[in-house]
PDB file of N, CA and C in Angstrom:
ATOM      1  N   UNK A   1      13.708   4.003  -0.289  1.00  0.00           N
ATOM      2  CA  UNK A   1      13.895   2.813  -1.093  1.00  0.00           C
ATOM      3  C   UNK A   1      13.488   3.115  -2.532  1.00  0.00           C
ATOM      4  N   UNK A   2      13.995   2.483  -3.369  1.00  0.00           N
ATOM      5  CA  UNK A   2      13.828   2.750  -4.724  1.00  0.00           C
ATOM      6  C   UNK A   2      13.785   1.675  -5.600  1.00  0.00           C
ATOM      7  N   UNK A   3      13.456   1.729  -6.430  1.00  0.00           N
ATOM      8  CA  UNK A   3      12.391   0.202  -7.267  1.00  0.00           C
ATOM      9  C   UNK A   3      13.367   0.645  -9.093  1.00  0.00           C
ATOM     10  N   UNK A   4      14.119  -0.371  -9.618  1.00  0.00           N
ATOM     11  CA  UNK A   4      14.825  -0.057 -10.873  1.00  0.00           C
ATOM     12  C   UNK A   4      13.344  -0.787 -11.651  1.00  0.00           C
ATOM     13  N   UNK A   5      12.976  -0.531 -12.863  1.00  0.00           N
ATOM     14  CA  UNK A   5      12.322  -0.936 -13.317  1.00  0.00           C
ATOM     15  C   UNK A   5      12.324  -0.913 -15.181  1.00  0.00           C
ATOM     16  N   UNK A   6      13.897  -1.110 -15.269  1.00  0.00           N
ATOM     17  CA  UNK A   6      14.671  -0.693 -16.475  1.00  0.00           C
ATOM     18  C   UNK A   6      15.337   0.437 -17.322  1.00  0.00           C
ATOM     19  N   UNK A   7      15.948  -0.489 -18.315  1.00  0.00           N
ATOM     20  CA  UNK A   7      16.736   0.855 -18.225  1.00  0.00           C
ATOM     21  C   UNK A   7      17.251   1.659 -17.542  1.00  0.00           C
ATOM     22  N   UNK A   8      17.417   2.943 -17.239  1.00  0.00           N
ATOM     23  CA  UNK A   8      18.143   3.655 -16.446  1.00  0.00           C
ATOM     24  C   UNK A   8      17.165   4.053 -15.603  1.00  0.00           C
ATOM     25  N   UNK A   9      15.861   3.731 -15.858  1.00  0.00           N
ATOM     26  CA  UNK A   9      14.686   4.308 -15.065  1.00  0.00           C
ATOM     27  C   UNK A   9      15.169   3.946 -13.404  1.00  0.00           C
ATOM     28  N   UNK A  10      14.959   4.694 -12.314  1.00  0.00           N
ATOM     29  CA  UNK A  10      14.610   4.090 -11.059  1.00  0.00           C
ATOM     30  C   UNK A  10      13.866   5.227 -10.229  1.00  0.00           C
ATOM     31  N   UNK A  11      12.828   4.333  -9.786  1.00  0.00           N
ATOM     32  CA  UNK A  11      11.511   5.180  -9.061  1.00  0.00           C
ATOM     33  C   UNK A  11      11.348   5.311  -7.609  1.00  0.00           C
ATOM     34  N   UNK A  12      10.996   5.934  -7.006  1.00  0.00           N
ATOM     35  CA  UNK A  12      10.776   5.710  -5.276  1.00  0.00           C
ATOM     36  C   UNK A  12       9.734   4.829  -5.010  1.00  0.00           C
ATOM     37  N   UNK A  13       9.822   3.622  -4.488  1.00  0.00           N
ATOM     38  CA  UNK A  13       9.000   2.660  -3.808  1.00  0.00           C
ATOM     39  C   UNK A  13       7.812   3.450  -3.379  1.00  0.00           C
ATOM     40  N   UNK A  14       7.668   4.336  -3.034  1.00  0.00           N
ATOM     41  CA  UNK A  14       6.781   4.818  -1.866  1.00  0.00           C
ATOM     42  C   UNK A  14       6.019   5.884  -2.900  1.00  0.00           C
ATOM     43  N   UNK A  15       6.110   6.164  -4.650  1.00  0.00           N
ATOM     44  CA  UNK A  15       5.229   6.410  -5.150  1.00  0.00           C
ATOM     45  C   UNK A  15       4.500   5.419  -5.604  1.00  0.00           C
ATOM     46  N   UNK A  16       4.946   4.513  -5.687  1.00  0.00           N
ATOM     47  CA  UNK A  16       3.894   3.485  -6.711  1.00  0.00           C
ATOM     48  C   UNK A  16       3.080   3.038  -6.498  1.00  0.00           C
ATOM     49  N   UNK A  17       1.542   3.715  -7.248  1.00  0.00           N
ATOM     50  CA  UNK A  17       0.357   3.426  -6.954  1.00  0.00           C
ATOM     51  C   UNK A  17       0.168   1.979  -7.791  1.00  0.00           C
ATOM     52  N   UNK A  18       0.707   1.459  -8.289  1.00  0.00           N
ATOM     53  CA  UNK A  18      -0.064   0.188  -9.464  1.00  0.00           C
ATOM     54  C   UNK A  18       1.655  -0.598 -10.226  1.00  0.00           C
ATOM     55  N   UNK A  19       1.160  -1.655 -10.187  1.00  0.00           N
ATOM     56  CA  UNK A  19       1.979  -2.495 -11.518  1.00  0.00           C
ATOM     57  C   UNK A  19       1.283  -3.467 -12.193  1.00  0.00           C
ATOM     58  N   UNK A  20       1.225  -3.289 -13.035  1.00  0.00           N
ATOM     59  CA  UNK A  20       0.283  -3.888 -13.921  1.00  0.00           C
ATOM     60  C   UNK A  20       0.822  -4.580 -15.868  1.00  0.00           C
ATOM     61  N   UNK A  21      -0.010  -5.357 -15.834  1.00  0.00           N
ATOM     62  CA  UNK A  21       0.265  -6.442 -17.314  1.00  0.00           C
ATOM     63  C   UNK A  21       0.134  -5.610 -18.521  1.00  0.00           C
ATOM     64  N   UNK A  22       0.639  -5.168 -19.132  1.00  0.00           N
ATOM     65  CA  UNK A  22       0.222  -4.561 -20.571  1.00  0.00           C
ATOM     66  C   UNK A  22      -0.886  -5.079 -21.376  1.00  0.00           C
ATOM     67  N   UNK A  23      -0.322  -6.711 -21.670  1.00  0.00           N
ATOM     68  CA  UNK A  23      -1.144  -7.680 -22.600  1.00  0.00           C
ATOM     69  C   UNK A  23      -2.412  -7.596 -21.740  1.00  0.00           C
ATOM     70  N   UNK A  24      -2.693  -8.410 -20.539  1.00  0.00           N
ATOM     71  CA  UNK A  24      -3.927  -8.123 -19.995  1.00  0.00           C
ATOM     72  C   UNK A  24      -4.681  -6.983 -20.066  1.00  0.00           C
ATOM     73  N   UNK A  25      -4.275  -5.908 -19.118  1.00  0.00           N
ATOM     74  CA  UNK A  25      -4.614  -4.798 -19.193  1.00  0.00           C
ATOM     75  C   UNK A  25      -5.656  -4.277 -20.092  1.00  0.00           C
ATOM     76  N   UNK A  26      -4.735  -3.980 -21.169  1.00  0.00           N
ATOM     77  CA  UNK A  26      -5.011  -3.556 -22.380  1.00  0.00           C
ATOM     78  C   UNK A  26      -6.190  -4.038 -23.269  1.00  0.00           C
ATOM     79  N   UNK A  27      -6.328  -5.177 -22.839  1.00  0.00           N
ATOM     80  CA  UNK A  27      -7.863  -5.526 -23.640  1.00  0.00           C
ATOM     81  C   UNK A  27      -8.698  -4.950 -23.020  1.00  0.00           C
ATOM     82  N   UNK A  28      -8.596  -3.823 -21.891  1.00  0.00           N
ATOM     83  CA  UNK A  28     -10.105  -3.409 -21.324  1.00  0.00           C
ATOM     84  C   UNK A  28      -9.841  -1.742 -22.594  1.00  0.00           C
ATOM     85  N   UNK A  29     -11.031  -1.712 -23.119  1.00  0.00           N
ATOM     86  CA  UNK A  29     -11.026  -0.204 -23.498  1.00  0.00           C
ATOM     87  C   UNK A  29     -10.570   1.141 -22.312  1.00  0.00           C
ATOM     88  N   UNK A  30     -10.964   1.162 -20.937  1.00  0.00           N
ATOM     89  CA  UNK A  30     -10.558   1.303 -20.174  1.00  0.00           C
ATOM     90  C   UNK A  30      -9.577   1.759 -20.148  1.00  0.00           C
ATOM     91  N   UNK A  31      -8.693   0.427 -19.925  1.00  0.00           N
ATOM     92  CA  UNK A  31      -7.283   1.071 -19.895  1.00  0.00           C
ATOM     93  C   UNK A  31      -6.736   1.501 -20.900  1.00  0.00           C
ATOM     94  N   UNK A  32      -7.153   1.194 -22.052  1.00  0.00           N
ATOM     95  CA  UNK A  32      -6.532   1.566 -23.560  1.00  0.00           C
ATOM     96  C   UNK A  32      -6.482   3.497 -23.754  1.00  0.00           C
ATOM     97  N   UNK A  33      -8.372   3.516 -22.920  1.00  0.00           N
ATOM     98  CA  UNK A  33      -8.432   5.129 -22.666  1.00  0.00           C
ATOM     99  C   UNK A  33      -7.675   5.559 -21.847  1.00  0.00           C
ATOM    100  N   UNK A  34      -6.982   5.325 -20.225  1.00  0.00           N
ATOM    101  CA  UNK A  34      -6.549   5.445 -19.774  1.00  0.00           C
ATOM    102  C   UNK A  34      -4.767   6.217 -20.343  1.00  0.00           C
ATOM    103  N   UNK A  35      -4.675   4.785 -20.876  1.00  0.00           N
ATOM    104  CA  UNK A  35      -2.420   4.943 -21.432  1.00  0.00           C
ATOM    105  C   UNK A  35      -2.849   5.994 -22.273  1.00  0.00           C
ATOM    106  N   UNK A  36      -4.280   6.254 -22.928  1.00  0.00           N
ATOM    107  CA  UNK A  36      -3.733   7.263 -24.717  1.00  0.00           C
ATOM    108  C   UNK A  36      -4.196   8.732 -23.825  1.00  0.00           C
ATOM    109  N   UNK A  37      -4.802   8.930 -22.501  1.00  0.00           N
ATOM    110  CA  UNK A  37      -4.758  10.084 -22.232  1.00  0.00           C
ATOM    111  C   UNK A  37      -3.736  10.514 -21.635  1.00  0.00           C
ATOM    112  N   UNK A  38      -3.117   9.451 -21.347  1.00  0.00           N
ATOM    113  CA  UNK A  38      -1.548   9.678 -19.897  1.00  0.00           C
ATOM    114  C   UNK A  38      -0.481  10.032 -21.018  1.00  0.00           C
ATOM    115  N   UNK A  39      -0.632   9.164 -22.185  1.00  0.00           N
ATOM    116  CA  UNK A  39      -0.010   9.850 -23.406  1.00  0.00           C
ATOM    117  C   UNK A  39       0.078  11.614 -24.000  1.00  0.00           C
ATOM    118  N   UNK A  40      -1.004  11.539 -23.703  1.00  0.00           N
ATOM    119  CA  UNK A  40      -1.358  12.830 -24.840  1.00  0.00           C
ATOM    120  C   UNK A  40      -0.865  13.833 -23.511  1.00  0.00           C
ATOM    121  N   UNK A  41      -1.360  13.626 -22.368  1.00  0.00           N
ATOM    122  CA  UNK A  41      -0.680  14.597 -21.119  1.00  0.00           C
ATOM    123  C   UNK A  41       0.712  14.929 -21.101  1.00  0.00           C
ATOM    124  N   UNK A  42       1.254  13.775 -21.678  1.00  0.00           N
ATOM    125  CA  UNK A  42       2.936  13.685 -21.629  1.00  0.00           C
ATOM    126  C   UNK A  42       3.101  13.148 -20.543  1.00  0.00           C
ATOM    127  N   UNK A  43       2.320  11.964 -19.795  1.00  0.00           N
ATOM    128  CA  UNK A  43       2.058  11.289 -18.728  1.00  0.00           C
ATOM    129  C   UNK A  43       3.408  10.099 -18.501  1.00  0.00           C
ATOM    130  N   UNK A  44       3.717   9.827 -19.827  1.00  0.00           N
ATOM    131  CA  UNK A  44       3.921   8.595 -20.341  1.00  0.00           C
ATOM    132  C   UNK A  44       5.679   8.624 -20.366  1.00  0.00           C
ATOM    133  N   UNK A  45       6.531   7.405 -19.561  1.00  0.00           N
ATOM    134  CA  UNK A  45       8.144   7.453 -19.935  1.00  0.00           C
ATOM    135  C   UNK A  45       8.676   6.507 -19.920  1.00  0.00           C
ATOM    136  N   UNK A  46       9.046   6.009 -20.749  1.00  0.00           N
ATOM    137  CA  UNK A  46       8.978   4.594 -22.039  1.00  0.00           C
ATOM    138  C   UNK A  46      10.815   4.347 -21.422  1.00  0.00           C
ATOM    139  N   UNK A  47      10.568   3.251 -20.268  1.00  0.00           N
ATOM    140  CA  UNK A  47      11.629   2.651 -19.542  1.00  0.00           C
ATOM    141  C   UNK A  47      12.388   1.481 -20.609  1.00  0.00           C
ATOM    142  N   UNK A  48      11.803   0.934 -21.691  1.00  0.00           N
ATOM    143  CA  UNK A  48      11.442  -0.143 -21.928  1.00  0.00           C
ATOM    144  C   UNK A  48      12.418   0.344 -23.628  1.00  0.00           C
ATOM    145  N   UNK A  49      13.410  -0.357 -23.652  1.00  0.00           N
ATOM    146  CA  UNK A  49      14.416  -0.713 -25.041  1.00  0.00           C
ATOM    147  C   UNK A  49      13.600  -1.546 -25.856  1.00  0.00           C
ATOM    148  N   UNK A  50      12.711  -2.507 -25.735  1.00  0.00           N
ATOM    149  CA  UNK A  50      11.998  -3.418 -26.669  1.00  0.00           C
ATOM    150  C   UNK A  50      10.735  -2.969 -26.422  1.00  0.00           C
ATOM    151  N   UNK A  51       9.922  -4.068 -26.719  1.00  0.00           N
ATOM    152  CA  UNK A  51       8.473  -3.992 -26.987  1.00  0.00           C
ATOM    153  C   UNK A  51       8.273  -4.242 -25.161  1.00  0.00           C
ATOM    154  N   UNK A  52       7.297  -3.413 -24.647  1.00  0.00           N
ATOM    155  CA  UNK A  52       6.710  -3.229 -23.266  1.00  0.00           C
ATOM    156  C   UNK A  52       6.114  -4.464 -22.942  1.00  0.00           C
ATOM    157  N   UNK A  53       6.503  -4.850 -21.816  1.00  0.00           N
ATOM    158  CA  UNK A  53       5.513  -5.763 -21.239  1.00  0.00           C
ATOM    159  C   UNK A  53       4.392  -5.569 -19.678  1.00  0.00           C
ATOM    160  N   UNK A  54       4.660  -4.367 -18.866  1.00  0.00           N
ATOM    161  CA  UNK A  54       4.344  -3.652 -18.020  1.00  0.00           C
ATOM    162  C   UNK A  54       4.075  -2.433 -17.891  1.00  0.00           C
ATOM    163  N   UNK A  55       3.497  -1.917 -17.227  1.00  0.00           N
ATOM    164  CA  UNK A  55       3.679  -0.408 -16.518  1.00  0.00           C
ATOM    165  C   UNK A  55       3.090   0.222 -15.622  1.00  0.00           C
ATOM    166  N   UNK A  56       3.539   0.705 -14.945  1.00  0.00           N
ATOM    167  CA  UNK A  56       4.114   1.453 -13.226  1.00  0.00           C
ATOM    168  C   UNK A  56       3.343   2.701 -13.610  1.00  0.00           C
ATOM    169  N   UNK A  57       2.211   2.490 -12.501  1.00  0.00           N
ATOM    170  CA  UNK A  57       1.669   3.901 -12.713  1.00  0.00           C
ATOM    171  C   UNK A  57       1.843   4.637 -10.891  1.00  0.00           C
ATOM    172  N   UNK A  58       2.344   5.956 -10.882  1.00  0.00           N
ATOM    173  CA  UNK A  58       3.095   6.164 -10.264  1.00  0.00           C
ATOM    174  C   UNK A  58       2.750   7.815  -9.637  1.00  0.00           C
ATOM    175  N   UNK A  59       3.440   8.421  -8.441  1.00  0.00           N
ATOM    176  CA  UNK A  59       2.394   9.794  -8.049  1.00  0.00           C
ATOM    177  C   UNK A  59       3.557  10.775  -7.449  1.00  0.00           C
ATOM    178  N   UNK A  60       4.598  10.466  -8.693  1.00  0.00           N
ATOM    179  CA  UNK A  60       5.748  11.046  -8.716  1.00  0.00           C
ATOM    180  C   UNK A  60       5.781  12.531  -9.248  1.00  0.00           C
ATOM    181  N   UNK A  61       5.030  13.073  -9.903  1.00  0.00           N
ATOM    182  CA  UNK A  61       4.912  13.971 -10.727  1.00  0.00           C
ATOM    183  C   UNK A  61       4.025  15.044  -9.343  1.00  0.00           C
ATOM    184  N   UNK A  62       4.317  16.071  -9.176  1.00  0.00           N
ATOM    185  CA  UNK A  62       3.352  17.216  -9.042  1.00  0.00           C
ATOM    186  C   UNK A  62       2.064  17.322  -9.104  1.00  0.00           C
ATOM    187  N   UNK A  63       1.326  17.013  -8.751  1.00  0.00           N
ATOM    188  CA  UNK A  63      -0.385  17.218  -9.254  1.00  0.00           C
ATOM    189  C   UNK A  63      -0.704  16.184 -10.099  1.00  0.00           C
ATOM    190  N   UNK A  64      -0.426  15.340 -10.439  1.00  0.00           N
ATOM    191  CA  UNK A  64      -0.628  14.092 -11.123  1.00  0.00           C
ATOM    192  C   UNK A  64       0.364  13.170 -10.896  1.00  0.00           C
ATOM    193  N   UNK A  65      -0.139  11.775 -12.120  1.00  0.00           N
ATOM    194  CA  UNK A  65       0.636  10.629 -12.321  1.00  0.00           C
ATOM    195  C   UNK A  65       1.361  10.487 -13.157  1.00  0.00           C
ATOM    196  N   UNK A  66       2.546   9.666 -13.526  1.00  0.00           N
ATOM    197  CA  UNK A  66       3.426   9.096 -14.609  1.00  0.00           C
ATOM    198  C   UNK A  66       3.513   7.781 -14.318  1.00  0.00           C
ATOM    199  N   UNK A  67       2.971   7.595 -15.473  1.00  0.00           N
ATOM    200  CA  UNK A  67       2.461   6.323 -16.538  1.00  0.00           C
ATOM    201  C   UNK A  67       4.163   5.440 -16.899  1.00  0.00           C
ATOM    202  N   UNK A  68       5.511   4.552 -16.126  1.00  0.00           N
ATOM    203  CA  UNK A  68       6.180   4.435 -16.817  1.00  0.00           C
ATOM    204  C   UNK A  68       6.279   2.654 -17.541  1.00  0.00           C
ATOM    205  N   UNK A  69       6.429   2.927 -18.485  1.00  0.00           N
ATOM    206  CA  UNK A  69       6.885   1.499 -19.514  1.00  0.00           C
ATOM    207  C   UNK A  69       7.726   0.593 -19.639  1.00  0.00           C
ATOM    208  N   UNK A  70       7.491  -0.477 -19.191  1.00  0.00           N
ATOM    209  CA  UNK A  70       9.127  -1.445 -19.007  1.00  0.00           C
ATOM    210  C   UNK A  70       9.142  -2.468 -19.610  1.00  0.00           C
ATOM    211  N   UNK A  71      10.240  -3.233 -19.820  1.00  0.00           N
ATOM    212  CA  UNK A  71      10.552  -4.474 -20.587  1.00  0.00           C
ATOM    213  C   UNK A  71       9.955  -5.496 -19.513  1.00  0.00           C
ATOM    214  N   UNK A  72      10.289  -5.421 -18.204  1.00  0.00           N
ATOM    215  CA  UNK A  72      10.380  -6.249 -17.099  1.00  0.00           C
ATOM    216  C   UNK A  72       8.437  -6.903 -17.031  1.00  0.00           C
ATOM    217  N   UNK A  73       8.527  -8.065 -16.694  1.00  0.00           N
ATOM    218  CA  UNK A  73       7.362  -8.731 -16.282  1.00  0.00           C
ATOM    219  C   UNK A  73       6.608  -7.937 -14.867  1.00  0.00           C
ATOM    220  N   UNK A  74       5.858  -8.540 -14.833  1.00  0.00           N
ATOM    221  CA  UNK A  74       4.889  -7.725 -13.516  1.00  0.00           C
ATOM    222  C   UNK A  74       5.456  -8.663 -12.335  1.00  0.00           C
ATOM    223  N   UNK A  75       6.062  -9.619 -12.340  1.00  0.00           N
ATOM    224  CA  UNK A  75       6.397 -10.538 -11.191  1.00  0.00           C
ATOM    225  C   UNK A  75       7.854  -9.946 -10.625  1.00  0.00           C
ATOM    226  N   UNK A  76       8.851  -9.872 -11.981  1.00  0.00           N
ATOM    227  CA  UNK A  76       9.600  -9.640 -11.382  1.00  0.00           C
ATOM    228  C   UNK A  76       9.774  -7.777 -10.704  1.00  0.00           C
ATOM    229  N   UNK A  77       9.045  -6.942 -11.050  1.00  0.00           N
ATOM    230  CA  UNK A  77       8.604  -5.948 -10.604  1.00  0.00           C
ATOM    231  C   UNK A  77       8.101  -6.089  -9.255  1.00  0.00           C
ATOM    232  N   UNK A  78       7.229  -6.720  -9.116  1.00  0.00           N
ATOM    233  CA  UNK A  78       6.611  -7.387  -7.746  1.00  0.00           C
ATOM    234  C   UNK A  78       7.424  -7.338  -6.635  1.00  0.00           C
ATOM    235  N   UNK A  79       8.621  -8.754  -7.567  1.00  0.00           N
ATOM    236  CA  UNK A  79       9.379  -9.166  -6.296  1.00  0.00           C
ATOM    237  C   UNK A  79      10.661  -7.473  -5.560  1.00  0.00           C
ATOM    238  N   UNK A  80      10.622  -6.936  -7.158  1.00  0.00           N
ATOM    239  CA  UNK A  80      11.876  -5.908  -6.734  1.00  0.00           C
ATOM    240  C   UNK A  80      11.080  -4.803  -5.636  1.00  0.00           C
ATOM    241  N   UNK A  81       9.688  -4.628  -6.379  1.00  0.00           N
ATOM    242  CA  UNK A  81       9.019  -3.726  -5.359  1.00  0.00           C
ATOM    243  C   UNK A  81       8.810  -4.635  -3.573  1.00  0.00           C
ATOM    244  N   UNK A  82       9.212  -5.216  -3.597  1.00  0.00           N
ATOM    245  CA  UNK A  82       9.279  -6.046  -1.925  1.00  0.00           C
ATOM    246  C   UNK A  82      10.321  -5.858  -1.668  1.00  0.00           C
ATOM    247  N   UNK A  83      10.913  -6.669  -2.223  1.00  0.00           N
ATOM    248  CA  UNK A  83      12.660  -6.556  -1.848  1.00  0.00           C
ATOM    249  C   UNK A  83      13.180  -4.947  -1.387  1.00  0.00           C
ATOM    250  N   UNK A  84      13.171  -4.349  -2.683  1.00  0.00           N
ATOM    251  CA  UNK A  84      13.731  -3.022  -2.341  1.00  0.00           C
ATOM    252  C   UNK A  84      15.227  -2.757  -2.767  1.00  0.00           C
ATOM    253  N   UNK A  85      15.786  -1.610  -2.950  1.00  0.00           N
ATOM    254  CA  UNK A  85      16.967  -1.092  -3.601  1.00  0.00           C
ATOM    255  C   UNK A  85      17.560  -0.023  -3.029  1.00  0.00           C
ATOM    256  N   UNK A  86      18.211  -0.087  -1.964  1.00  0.00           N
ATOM    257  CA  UNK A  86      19.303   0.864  -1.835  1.00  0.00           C
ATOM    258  C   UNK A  86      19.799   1.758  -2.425  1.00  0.00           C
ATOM    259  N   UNK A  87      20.265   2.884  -2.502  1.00  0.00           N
ATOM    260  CA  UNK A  87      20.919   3.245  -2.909  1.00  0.00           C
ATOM    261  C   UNK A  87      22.077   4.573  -1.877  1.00  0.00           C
ATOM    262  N   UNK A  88      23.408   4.050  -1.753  1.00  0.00           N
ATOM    263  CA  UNK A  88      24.102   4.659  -1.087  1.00  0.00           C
ATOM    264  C   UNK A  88      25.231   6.396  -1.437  1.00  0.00           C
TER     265      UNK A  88
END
């Protein structure tokens, strides 16, 4: 199963460790440390045509995580990560 989460991005359901609020988030220093090290790793893949409102942290990568960025709300992410996506 596979989870679209913009743009052309689409991820395997069955990596995704987290979906989470940007705006929230982001007021913890925390996570602020978190996105600027997943950054600097080259952690980071910016799903998202406008300004971000989410992001999918994910255990797609080899020996680590990718950090990806989307336009999409955390709800409707939610619901797609339940639902689920085919692909034939």
């Amino acid at each position: 199963m596979y989870l679209h989460i913009g743009g052309e991005e689409i991820i395997r359901k069955s990596s995704v460790i987290g979906i989470f609020d940007l705006d929230k988030t982001s007021q913890s220093h925390v996570t602020r440390g978190y996105l600027a090290a997943a950054e600097s790793a080259g952690q980071v893949v910016s799903a998202a045509e406008d300004i971000p409102k989410s992001f999918v942290v994910t255990s797609e990568s080899v020996g680590g995580q990718t950090v990806y960025l989307s336009q999409m709300n955390t709800v409707t992410l939610a619901r797609r990560n339940e639902d689920g996506m085919k692909l034939d």
